[in-house]
Each structure stands twice: as structure tokens, then as C-alpha cells.
N, C-alpha and C. Protein backbone atom coordinates (compact mmCIF):
# COMPACT_ATOMS: atom_id res chain seq x y z
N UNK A 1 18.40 42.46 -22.80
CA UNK A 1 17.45 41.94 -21.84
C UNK A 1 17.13 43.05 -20.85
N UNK A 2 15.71 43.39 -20.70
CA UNK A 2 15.30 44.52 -19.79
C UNK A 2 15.52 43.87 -18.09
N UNK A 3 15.78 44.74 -17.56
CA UNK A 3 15.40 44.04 -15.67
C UNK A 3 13.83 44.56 -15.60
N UNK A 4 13.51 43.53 -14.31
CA UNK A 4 12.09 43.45 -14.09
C UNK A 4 12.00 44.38 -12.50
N UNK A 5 11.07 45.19 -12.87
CA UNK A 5 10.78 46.27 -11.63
C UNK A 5 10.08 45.63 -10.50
N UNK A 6 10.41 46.10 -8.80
CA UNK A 6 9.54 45.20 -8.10
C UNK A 6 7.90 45.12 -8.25
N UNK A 7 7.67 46.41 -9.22
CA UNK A 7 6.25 46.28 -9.03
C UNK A 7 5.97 45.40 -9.67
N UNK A 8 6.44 44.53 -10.67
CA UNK A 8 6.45 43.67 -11.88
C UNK A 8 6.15 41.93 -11.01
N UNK A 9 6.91 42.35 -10.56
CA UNK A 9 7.45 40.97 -9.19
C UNK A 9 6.13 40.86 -8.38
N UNK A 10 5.67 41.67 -8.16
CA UNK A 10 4.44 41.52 -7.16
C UNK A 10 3.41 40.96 -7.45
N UNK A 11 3.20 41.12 -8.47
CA UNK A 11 1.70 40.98 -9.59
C UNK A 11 2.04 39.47 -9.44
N UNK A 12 2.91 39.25 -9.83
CA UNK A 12 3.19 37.46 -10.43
C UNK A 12 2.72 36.54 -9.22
N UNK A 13 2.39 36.94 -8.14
CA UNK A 13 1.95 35.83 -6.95
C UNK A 13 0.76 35.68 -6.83
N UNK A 14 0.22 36.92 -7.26
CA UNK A 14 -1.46 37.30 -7.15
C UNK A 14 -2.65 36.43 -8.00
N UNK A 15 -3.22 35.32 -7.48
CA UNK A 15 -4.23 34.86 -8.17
C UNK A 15 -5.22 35.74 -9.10
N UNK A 16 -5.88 35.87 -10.30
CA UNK A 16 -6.06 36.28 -11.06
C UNK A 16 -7.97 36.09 -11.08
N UNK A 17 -8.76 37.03 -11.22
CA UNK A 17 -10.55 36.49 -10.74
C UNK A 17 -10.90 35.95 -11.77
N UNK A 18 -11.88 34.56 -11.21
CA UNK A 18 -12.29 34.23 -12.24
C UNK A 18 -13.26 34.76 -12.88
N UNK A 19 -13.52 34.99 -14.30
CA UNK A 19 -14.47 35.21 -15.31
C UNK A 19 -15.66 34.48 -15.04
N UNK A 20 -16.73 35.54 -15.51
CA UNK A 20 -18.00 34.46 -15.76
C UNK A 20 -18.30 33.16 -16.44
N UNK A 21 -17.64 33.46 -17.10
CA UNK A 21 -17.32 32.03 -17.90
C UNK A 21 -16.87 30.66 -17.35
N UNK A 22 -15.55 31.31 -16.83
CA UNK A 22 -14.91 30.07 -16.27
C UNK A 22 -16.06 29.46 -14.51
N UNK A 23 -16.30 30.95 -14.25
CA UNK A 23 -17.64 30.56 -12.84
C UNK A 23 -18.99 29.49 -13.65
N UNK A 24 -19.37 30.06 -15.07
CA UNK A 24 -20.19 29.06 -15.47
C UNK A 24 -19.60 27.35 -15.74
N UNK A 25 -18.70 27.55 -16.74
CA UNK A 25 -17.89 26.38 -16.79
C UNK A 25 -17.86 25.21 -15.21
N UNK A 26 -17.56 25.75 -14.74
CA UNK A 26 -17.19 25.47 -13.43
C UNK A 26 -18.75 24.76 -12.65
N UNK A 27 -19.34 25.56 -12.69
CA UNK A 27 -20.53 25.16 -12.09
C UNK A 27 -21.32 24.03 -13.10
N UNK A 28 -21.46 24.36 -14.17
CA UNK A 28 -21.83 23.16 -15.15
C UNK A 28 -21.12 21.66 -14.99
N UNK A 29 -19.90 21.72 -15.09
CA UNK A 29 -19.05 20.60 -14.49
C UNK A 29 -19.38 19.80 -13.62
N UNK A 30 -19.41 20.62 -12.35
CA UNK A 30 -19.90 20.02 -11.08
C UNK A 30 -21.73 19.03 -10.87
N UNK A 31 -22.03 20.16 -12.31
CA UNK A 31 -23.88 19.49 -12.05
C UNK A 31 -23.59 17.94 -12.78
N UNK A 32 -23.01 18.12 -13.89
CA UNK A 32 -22.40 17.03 -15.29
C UNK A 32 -21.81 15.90 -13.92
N UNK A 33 -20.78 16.16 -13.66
CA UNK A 33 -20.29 15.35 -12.49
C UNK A 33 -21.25 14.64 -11.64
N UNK A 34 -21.88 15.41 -10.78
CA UNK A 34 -22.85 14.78 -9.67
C UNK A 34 -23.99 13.54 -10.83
N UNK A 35 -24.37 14.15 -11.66
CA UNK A 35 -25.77 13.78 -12.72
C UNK A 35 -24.56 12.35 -13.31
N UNK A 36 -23.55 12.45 -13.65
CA UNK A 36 -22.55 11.11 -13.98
C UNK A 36 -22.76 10.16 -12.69
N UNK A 37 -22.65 10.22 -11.70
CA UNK A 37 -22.23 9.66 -10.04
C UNK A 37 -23.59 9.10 -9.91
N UNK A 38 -24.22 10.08 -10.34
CA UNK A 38 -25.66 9.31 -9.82
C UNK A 38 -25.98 8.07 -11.01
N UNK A 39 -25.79 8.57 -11.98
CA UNK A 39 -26.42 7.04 -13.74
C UNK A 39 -25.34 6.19 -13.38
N UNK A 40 -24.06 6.43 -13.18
CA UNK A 40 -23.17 4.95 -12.56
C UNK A 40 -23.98 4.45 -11.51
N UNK A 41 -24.04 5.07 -10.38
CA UNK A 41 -24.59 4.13 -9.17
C UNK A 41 -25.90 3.08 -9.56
N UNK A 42 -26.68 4.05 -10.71
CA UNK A 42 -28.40 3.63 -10.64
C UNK A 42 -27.74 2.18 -11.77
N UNK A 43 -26.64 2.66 -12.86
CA UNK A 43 -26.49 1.58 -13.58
C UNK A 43 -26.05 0.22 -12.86
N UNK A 44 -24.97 0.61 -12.32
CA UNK A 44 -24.40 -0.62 -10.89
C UNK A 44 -25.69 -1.61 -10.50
N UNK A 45 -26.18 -0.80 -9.85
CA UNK A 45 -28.05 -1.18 -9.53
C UNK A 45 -28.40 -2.45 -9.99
N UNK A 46 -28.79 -1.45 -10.98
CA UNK A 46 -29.39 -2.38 -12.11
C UNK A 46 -28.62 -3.63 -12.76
N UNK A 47 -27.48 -3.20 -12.99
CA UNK A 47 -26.89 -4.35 -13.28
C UNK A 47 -26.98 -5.62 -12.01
N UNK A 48 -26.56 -5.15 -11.35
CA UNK A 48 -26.48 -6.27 -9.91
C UNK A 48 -28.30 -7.32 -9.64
N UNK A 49 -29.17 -6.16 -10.03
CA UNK A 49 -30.51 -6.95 -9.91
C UNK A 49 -30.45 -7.62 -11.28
N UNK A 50 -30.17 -7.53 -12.02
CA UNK A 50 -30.02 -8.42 -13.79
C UNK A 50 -29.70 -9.57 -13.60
N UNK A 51 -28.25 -9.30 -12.91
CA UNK A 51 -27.50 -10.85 -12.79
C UNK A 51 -27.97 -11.73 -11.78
N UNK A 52 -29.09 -11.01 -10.50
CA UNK A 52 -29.11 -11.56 -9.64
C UNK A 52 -30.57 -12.90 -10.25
N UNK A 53 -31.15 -11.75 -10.80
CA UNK A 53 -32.59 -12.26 -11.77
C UNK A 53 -32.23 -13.38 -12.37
N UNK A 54 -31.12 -13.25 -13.10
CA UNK A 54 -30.91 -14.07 -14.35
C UNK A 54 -30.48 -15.59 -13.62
N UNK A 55 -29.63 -15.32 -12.85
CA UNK A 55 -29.32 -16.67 -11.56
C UNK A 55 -30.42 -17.47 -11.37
N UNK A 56 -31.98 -16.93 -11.08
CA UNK A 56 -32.66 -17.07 -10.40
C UNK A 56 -33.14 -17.05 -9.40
N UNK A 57 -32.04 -16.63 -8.88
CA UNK A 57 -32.46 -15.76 -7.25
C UNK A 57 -33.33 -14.61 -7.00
N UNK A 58 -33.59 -14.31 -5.82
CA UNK A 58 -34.52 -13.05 -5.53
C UNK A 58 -33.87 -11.91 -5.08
N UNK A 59 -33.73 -10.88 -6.11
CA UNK A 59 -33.31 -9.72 -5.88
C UNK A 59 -33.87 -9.23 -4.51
N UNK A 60 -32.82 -8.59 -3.90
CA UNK A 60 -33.15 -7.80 -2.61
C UNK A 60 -33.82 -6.78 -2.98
N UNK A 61 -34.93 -6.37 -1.75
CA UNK A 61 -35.32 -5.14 -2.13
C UNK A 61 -34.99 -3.99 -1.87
N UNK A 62 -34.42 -2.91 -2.81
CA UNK A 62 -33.72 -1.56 -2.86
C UNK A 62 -34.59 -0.67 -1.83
N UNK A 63 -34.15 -0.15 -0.78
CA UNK A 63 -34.62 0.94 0.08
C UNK A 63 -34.97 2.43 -0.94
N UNK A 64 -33.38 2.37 -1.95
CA UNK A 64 -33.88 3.64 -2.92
C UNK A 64 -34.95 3.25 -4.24
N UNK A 65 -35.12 2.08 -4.00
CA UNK A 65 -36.42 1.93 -5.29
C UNK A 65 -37.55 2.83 -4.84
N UNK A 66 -37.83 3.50 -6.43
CA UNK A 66 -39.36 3.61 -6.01
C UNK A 66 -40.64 3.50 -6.23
């Protein structure tokens, strides 16, 4: 078994840069994410005016309709 030199030791704490890749990855995610957050909310929506319809009641009117 070799011993480990301090310069060896030092390196190991040091966060490592990210690649373009992982910066693209990364940023794609976040758009995928937000673009998910938004089709749940609009689906929620919609669902809630469906059931409200189907009751026979009068759907409220959405401020974000447009």
C-alpha cells in the first residue's frame, strides 16, 4: 500500500468545474421543470372548471384566462 502525499490530500476538497455539458444538462432541466409546473397548474385549471361545469355550476372567471 503506497502513502498519500499532502499534495494528493489537497486536491480531494476542491470542487471540480462543471463541463459544458453538464452547464447544458443543467439548464435544459430547469426549462423541462418550469414548462412541467406550468401544464400541472394549467391542467389543475382545467380540471377544476370540468368538474365545476359538469355540477352545473358557474365556473369562476380565471384572471389568467385569456
Amino acid at each position: 500500500m503506497t502513502k498519500l502525499n499532502i499534495e494528493g490530500l489537497g486536491l480531494a476538497g476542491l470542487p471540480r468545474k462543471e463541463t459544458a455539458i453538464e452547464k447544458t444538462t443543467r439548464a435544459a432541466r430547469e426549462i423541462l421543470d418550469d414548462e412541467n409546473e406550468l401544464r400541472r397548474s394549467k391542467i389543475e385549471r382545467l380540471k377544476r372548471t370540468r368538474l365545476q361545469y359538469e355540477h352545473g355550476s358557474q365556473p369562476p372567471k380565471d384572471p389568467l384566462q385569456k
